[in-house]
PDB file of N, CA and C in Angstrom:
ATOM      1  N   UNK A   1    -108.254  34.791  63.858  1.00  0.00           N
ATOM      2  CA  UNK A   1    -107.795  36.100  63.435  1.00  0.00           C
ATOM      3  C   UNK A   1    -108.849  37.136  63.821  1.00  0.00           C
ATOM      4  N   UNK A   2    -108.301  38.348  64.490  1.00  0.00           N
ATOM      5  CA  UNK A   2    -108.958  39.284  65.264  1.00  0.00           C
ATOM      6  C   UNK A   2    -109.820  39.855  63.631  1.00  0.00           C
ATOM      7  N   UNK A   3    -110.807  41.008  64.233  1.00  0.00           N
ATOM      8  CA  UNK A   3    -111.632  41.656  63.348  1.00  0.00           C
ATOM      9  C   UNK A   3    -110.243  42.998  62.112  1.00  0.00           C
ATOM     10  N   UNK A   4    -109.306  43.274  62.924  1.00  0.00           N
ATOM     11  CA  UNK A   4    -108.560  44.283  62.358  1.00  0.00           C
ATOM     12  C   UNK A   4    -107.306  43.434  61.728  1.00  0.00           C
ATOM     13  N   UNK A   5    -106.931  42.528  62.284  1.00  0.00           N
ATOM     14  CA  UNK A   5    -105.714  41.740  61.725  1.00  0.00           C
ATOM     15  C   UNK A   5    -105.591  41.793  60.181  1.00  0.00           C
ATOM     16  N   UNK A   6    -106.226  41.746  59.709  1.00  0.00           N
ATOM     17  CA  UNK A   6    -106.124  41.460  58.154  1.00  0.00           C
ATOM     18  C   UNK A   6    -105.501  42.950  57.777  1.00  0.00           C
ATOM     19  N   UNK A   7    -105.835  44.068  58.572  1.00  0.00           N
ATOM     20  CA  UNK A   7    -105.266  45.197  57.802  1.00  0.00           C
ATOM     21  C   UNK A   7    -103.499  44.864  57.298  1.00  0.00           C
ATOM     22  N   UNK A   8    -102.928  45.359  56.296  1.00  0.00           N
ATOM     23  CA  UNK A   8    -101.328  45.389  56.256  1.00  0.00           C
ATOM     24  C   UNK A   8    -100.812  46.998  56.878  1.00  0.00           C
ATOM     25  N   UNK A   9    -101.430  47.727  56.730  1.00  0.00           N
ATOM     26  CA  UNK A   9    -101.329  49.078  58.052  1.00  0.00           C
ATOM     27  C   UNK A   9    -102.372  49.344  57.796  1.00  0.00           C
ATOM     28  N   UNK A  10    -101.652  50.471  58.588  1.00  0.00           N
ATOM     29  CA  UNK A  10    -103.019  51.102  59.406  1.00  0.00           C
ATOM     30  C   UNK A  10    -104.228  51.900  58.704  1.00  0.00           C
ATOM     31  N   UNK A  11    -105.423  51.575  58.950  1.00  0.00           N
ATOM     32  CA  UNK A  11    -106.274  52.159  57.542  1.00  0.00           C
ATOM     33  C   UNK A  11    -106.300  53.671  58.051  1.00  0.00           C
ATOM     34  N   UNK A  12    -105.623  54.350  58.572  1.00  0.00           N
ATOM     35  CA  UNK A  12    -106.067  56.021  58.712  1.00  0.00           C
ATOM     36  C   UNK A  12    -104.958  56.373  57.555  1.00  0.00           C
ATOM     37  N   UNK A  13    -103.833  55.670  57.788  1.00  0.00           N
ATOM     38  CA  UNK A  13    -102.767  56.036  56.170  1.00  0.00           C
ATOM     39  C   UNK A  13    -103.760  56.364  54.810  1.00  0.00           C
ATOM     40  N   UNK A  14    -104.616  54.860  54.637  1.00  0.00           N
ATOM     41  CA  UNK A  14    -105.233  54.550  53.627  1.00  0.00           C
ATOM     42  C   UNK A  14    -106.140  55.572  53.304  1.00  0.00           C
ATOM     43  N   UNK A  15    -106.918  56.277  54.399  1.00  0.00           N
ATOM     44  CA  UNK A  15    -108.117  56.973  54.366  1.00  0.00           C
ATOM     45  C   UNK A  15    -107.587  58.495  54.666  1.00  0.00           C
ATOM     46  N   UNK A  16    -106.101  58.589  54.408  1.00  0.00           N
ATOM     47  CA  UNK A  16    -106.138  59.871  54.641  1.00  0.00           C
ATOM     48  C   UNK A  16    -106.429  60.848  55.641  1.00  0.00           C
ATOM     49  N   UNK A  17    -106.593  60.148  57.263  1.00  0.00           N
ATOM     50  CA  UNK A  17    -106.484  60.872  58.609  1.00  0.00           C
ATOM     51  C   UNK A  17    -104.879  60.845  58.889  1.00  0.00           C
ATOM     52  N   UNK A  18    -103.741  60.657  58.272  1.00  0.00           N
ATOM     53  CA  UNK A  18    -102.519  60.764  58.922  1.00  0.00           C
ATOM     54  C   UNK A  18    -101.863  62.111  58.333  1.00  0.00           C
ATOM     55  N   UNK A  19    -101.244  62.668  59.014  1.00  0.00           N
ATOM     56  CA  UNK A  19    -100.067  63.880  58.682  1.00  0.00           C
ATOM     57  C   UNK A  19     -98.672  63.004  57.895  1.00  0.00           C
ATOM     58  N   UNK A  20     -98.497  63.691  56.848  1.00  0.00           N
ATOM     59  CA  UNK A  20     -97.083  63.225  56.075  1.00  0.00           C
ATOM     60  C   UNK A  20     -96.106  62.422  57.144  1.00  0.00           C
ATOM     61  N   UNK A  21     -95.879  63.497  58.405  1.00  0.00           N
ATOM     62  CA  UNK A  21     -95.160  62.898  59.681  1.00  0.00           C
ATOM     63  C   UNK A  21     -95.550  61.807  59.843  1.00  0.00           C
ATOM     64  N   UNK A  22     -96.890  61.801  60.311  1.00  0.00           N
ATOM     65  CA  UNK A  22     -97.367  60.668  61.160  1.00  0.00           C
ATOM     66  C   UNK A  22     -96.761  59.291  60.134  1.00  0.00           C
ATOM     67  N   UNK A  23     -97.149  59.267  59.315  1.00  0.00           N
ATOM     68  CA  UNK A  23     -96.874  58.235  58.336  1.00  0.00           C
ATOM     69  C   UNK A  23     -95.799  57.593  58.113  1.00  0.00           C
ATOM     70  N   UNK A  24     -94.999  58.692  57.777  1.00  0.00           N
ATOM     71  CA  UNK A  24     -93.041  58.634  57.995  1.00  0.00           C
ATOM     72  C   UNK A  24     -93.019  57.691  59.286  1.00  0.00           C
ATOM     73  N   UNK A  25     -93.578  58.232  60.330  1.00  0.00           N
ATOM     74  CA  UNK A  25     -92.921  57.305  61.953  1.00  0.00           C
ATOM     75  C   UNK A  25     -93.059  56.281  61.619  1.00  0.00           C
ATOM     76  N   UNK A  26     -94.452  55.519  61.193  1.00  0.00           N
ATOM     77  CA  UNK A  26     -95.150  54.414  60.628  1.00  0.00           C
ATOM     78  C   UNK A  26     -94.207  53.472  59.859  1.00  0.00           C
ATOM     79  N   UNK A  27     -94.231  54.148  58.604  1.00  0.00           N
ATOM     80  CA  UNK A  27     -93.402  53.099  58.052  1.00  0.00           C
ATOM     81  C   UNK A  27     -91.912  53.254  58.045  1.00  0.00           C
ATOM     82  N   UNK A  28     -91.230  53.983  58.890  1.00  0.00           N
ATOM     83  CA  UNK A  28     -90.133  53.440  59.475  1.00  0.00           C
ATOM     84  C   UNK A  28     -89.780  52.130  59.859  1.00  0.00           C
ATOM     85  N   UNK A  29     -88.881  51.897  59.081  1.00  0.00           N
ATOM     86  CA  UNK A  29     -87.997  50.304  59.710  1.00  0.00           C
ATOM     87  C   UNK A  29     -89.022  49.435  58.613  1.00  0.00           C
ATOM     88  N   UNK A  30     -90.003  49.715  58.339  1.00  0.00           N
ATOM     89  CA  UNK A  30     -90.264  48.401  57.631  1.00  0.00           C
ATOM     90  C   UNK A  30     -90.035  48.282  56.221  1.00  0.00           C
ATOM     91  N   UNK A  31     -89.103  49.155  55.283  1.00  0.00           N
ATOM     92  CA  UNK A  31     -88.184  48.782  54.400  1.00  0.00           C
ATOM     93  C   UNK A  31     -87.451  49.381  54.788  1.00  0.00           C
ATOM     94  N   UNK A  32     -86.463  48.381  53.383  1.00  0.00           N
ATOM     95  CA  UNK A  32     -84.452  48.437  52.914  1.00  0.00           C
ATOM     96  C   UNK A  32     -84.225  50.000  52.199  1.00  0.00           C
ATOM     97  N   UNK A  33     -83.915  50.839  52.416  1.00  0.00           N
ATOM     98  CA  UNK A  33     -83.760  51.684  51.312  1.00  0.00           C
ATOM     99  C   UNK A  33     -81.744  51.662  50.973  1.00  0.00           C
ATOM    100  N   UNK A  34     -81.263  51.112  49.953  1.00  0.00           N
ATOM    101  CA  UNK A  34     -80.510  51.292  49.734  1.00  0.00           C
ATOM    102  C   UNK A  34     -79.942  52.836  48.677  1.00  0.00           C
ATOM    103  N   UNK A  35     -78.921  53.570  49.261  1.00  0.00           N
ATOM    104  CA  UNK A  35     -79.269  55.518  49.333  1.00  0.00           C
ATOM    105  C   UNK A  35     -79.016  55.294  47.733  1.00  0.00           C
ATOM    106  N   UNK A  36     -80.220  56.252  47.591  1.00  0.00           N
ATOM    107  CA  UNK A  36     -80.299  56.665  46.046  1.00  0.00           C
ATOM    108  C   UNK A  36     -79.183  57.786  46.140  1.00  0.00           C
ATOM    109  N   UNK A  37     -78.479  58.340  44.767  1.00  0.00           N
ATOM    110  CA  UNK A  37     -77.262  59.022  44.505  1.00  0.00           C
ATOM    111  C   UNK A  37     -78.052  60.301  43.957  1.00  0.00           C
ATOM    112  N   UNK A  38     -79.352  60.557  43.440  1.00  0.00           N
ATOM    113  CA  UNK A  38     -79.702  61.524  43.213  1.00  0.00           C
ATOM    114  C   UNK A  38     -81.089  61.209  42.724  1.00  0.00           C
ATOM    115  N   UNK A  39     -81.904  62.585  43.357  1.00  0.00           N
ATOM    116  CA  UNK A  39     -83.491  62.346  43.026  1.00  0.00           C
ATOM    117  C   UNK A  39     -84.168  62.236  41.617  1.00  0.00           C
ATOM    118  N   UNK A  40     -84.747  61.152  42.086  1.00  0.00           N
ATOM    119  CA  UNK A  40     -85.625  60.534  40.578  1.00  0.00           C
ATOM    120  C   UNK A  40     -86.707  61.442  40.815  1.00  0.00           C
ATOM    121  N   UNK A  41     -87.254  62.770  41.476  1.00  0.00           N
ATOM    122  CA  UNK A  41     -88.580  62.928  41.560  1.00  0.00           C
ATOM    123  C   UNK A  41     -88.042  64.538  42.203  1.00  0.00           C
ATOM    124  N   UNK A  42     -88.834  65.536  40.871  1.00  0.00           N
ATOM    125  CA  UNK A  42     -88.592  66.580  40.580  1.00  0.00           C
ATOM    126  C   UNK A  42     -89.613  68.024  40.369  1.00  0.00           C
ATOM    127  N   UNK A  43     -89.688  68.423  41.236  1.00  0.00           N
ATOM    128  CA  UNK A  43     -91.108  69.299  41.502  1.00  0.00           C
ATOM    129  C   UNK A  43     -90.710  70.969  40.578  1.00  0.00           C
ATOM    130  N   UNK A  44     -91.405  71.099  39.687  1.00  0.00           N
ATOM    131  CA  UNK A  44     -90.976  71.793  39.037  1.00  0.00           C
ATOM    132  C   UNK A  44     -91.964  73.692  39.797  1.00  0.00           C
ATOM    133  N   UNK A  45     -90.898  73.809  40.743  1.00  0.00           N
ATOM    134  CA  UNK A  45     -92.050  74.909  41.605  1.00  0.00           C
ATOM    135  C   UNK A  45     -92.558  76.165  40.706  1.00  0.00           C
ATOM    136  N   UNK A  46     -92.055  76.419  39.741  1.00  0.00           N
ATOM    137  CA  UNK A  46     -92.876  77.775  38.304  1.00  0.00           C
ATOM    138  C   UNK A  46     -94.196  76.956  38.192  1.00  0.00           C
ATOM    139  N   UNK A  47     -94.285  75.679  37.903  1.00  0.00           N
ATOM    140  CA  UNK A  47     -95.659  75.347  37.758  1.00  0.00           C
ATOM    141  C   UNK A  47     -96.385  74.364  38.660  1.00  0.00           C
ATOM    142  N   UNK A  48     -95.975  74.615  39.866  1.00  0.00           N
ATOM    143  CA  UNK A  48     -96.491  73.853  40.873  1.00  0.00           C
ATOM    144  C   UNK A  48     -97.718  75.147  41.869  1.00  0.00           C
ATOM    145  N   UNK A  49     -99.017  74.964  42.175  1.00  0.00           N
ATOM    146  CA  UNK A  49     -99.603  75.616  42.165  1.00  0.00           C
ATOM    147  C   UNK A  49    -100.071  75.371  43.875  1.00  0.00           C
ATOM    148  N   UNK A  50     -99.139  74.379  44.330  1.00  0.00           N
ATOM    149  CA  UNK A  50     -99.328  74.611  45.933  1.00  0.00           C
ATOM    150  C   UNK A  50    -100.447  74.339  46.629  1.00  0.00           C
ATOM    151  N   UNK A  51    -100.361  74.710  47.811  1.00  0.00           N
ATOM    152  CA  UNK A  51    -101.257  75.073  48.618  1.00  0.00           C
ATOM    153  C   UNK A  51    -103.047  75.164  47.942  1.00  0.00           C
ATOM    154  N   UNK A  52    -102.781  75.073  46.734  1.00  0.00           N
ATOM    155  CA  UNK A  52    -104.836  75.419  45.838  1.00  0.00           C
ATOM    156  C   UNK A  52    -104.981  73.965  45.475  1.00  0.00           C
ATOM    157  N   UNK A  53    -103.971  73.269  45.466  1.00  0.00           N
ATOM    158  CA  UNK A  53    -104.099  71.991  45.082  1.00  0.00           C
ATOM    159  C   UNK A  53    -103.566  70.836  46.108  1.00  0.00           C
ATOM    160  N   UNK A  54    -102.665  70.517  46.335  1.00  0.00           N
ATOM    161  CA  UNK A  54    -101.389  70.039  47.367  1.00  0.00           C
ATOM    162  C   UNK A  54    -102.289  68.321  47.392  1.00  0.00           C
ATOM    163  N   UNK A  55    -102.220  68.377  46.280  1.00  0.00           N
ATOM    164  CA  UNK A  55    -102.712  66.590  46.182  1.00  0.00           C
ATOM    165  C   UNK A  55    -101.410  65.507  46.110  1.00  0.00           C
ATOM    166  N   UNK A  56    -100.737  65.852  45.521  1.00  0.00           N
ATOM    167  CA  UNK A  56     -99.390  65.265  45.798  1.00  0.00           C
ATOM    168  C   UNK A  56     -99.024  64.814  47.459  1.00  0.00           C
ATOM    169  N   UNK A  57     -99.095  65.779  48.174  1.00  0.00           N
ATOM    170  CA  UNK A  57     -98.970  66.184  49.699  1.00  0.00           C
ATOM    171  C   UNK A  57    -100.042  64.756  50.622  1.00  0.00           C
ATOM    172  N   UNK A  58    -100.682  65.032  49.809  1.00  0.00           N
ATOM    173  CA  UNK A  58    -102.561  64.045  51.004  1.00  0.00           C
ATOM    174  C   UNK A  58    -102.413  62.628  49.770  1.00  0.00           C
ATOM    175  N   UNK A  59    -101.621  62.569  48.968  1.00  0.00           N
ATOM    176  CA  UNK A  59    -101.485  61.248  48.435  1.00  0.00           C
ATOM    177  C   UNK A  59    -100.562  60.409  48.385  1.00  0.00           C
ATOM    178  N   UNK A  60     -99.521  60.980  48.779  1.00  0.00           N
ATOM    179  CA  UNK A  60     -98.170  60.024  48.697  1.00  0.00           C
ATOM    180  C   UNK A  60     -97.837  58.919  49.804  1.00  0.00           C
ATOM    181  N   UNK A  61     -98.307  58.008  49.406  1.00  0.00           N
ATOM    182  CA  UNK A  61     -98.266  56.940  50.622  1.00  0.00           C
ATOM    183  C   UNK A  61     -97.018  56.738  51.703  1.00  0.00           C
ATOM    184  N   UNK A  62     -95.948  57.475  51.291  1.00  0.00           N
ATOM    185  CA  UNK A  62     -94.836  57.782  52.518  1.00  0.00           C
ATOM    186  C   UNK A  62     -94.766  58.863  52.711  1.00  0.00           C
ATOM    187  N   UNK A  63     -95.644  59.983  52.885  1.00  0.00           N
ATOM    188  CA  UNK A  63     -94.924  61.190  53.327  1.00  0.00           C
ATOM    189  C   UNK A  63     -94.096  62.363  52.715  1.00  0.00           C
ATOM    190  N   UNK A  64     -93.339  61.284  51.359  1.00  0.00           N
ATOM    191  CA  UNK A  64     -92.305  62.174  51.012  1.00  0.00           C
ATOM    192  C   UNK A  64     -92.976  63.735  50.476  1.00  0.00           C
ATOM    193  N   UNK A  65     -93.363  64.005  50.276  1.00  0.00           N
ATOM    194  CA  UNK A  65     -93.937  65.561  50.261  1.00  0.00           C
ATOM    195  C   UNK A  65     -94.342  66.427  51.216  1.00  0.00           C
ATOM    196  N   UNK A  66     -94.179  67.526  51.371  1.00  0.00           N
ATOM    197  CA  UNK A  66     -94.511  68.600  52.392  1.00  0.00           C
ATOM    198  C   UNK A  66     -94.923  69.826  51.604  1.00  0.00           C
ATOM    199  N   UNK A  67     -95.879  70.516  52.681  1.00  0.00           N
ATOM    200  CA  UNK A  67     -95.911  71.917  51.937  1.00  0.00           C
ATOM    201  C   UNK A  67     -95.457  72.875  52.355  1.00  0.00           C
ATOM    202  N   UNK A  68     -94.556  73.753  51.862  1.00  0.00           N
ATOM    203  CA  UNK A  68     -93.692  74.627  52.455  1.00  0.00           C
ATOM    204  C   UNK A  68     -93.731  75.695  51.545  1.00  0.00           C
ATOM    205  N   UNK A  69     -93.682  76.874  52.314  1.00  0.00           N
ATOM    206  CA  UNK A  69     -93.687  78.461  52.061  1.00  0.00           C
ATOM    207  C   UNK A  69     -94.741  78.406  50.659  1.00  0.00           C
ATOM    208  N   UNK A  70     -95.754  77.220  50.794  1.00  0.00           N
ATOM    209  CA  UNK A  70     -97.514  77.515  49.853  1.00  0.00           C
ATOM    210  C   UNK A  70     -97.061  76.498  48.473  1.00  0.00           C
ATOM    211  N   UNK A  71     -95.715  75.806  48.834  1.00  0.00           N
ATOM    212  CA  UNK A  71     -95.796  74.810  47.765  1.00  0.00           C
ATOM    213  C   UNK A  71     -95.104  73.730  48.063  1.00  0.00           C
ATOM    214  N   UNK A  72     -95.258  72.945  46.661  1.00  0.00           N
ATOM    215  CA  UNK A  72     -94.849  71.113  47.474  1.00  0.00           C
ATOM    216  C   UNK A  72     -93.439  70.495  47.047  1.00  0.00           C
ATOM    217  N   UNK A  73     -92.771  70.340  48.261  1.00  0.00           N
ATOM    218  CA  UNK A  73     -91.617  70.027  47.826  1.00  0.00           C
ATOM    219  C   UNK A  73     -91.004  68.556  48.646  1.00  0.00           C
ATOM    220  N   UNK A  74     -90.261  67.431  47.588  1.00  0.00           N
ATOM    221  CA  UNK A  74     -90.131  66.074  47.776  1.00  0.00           C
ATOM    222  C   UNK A  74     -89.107  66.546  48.741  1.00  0.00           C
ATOM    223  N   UNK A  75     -89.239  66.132  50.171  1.00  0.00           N
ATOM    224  CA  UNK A  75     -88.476  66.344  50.869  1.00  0.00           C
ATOM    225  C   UNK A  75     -88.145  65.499  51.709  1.00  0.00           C
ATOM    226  N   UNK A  76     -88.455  64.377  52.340  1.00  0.00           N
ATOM    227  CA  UNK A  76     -88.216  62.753  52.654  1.00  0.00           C
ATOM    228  C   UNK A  76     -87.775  62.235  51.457  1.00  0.00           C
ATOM    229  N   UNK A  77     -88.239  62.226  49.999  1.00  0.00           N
ATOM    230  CA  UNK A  77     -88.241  61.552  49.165  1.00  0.00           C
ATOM    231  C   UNK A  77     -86.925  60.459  48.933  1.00  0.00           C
ATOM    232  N   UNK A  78     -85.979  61.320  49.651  1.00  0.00           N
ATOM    233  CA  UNK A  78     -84.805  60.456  49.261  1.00  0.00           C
ATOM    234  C   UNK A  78     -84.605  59.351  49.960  1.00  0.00           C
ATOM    235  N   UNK A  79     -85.231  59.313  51.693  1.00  0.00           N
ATOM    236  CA  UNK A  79     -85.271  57.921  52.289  1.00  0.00           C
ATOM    237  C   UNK A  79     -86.298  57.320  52.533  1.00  0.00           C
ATOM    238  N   UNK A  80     -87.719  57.748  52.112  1.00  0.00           N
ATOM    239  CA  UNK A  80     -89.208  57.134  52.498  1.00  0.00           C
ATOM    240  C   UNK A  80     -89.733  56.829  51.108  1.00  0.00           C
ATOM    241  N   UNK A  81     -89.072  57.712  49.945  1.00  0.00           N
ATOM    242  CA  UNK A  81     -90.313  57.477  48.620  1.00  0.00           C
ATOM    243  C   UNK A  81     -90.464  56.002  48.487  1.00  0.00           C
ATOM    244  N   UNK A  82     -91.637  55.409  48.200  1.00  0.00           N
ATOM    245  CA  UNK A  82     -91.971  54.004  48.010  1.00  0.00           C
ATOM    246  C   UNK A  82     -91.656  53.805  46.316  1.00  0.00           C
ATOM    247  N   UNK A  83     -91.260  54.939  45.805  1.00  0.00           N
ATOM    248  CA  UNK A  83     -91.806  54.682  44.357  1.00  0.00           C
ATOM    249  C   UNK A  83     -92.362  53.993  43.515  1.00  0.00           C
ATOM    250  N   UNK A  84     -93.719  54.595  44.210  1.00  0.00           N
ATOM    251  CA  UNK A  84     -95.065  54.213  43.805  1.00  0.00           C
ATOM    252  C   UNK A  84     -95.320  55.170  42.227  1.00  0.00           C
ATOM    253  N   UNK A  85     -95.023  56.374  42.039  1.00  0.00           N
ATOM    254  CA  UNK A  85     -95.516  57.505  41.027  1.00  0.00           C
ATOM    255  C   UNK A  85     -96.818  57.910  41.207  1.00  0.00           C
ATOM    256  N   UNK A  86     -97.319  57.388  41.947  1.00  0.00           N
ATOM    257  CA  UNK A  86     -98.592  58.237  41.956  1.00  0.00           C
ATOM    258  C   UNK A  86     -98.342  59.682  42.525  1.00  0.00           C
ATOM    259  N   UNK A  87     -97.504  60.605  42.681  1.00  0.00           N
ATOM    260  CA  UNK A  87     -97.576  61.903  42.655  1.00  0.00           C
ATOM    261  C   UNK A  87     -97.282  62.283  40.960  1.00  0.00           C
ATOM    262  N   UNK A  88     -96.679  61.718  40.328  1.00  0.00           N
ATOM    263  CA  UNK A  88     -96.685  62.290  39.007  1.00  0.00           C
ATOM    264  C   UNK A  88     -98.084  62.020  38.389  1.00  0.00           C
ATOM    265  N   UNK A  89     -99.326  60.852  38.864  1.00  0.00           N
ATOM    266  CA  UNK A  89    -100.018  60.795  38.123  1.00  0.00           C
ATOM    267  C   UNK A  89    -101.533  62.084  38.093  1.00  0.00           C
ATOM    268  N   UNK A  90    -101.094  62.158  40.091  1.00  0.00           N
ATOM    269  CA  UNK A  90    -102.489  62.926  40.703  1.00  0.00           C
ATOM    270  C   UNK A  90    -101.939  64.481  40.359  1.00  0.00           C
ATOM    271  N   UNK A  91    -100.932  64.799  39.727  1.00  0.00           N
ATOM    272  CA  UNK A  91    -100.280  66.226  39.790  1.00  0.00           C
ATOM    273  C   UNK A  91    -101.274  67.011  38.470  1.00  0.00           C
ATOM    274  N   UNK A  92    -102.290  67.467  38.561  1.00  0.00           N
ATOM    275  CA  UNK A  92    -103.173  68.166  37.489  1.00  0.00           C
ATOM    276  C   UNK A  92    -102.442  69.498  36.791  1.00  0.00           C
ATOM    277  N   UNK A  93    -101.221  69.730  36.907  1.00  0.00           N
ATOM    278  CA  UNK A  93    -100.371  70.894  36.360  1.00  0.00           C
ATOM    279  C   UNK A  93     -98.874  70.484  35.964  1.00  0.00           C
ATOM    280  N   UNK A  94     -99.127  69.129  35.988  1.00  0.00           N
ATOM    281  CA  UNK A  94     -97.150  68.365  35.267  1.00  0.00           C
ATOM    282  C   UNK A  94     -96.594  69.207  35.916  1.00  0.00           C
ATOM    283  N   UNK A  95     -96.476  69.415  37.202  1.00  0.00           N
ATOM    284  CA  UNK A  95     -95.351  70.223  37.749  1.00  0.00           C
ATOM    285  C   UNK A  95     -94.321  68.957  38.183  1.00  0.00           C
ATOM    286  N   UNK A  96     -94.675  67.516  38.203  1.00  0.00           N
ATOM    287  CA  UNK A  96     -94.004  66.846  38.752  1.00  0.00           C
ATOM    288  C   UNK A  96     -93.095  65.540  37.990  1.00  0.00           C
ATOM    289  N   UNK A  97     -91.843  65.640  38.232  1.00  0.00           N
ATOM    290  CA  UNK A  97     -90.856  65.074  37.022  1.00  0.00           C
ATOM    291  C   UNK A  97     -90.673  63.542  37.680  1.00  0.00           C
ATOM    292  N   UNK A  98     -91.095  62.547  37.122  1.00  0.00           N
ATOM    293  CA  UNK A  98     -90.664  61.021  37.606  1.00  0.00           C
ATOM    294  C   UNK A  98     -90.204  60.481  37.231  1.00  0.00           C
ATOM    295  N   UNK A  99     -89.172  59.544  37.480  1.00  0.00           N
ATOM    296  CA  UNK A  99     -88.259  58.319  37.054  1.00  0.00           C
ATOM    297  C   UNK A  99     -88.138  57.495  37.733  1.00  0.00           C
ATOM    298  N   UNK A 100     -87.350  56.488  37.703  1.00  0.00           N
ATOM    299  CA  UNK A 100     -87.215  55.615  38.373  1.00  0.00           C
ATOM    300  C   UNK A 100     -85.882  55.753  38.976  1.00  0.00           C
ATOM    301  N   UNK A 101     -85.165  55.363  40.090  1.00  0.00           N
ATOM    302  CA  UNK A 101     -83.988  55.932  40.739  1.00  0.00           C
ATOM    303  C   UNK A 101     -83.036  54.983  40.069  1.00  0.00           C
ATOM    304  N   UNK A 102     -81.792  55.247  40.254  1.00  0.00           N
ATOM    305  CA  UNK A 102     -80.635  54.359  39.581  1.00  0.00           C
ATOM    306  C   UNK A 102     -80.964  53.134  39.665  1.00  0.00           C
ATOM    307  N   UNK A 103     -80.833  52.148  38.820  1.00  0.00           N
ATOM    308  CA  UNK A 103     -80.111  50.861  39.153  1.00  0.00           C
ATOM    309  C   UNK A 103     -79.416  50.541  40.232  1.00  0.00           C
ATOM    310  N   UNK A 104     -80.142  49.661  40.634  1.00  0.00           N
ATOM    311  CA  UNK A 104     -79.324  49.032  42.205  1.00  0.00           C
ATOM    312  C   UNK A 104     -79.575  49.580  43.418  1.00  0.00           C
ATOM    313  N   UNK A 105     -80.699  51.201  43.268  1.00  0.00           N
ATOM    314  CA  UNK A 105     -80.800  51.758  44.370  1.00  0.00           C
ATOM    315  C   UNK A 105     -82.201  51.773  44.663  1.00  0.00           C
ATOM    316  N   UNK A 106     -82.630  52.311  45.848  1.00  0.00           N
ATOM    317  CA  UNK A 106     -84.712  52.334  46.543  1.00  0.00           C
ATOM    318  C   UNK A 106     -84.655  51.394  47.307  1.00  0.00           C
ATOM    319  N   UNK A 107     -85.977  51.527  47.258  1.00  0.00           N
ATOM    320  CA  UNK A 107     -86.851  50.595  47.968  1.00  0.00           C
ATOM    321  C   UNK A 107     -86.356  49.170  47.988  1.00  0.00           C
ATOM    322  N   UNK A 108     -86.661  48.625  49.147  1.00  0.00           N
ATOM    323  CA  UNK A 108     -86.654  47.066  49.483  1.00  0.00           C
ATOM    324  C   UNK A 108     -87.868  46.968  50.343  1.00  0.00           C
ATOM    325  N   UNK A 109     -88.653  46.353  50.253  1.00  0.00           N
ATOM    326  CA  UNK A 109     -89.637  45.865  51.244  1.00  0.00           C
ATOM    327  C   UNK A 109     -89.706  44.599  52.057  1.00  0.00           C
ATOM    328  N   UNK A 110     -89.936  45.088  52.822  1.00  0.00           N
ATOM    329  CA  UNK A 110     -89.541  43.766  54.264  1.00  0.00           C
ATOM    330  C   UNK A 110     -90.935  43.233  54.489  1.00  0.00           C
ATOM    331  N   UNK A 111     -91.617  42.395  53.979  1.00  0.00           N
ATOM    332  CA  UNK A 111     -92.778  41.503  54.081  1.00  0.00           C
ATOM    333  C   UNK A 111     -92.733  40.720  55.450  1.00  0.00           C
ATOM    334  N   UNK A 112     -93.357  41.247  56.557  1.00  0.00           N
ATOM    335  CA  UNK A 112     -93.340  40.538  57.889  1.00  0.00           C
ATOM    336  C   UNK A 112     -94.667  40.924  58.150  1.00  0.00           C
TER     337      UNK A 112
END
């Protein structure tokens, strides 16, 4: 086994050199998402403080966040979120509403 093999991706995800995009391309195809019917994950923009913070944005391990017109809005979320929650946990202003998506719907992960 080579010196990098052991990674499971790519460590610039991990370390935070990738663009939301870049990431999205990435983990394309390597899960099931069966379509959620409506978002479990709810950015409440009156107290979302944007652009001074945008940790949500540089933490969400798929991408699903962007920053747009200076604030952050789940915008992949419906076919990339891993639902992980760590944007509700790193959000220092509860601007951000989490649940878990319906029964029967998300994520599937394809272990290859």
């Amino acid at each position: 086994m080579g010196k990098k093999d052991w990674y499971r991706v790519d460590p610039g995800i991990v370390e935070g050199r990738m663009s939301p995009a870049e990431v999205r391309d990435i983990i394309d195809g390597k899960f099931e998402m069966i379509p959620k019917t409506k978002e479990h994950i709810k950015v409440d923009q009156d107290r979302c403080i944007g652009d001074a913070c945008a940790i949500c944005a540089s933490c969400c391990p798929s991408g699903s966040f962007e920053m747009v017109d200076g604030k952050a809005y789940w915008k992949y979320g419906m076919t990339h979120c891993l639902e992980c929650g760590i944007c509700q946990y790193v959000c220092s202003v509860a601007a951000i509403d989490w649940s878990y998506p319906e029964a029967g719907t998300g994520v599937i992960l394809k272990w290859s």
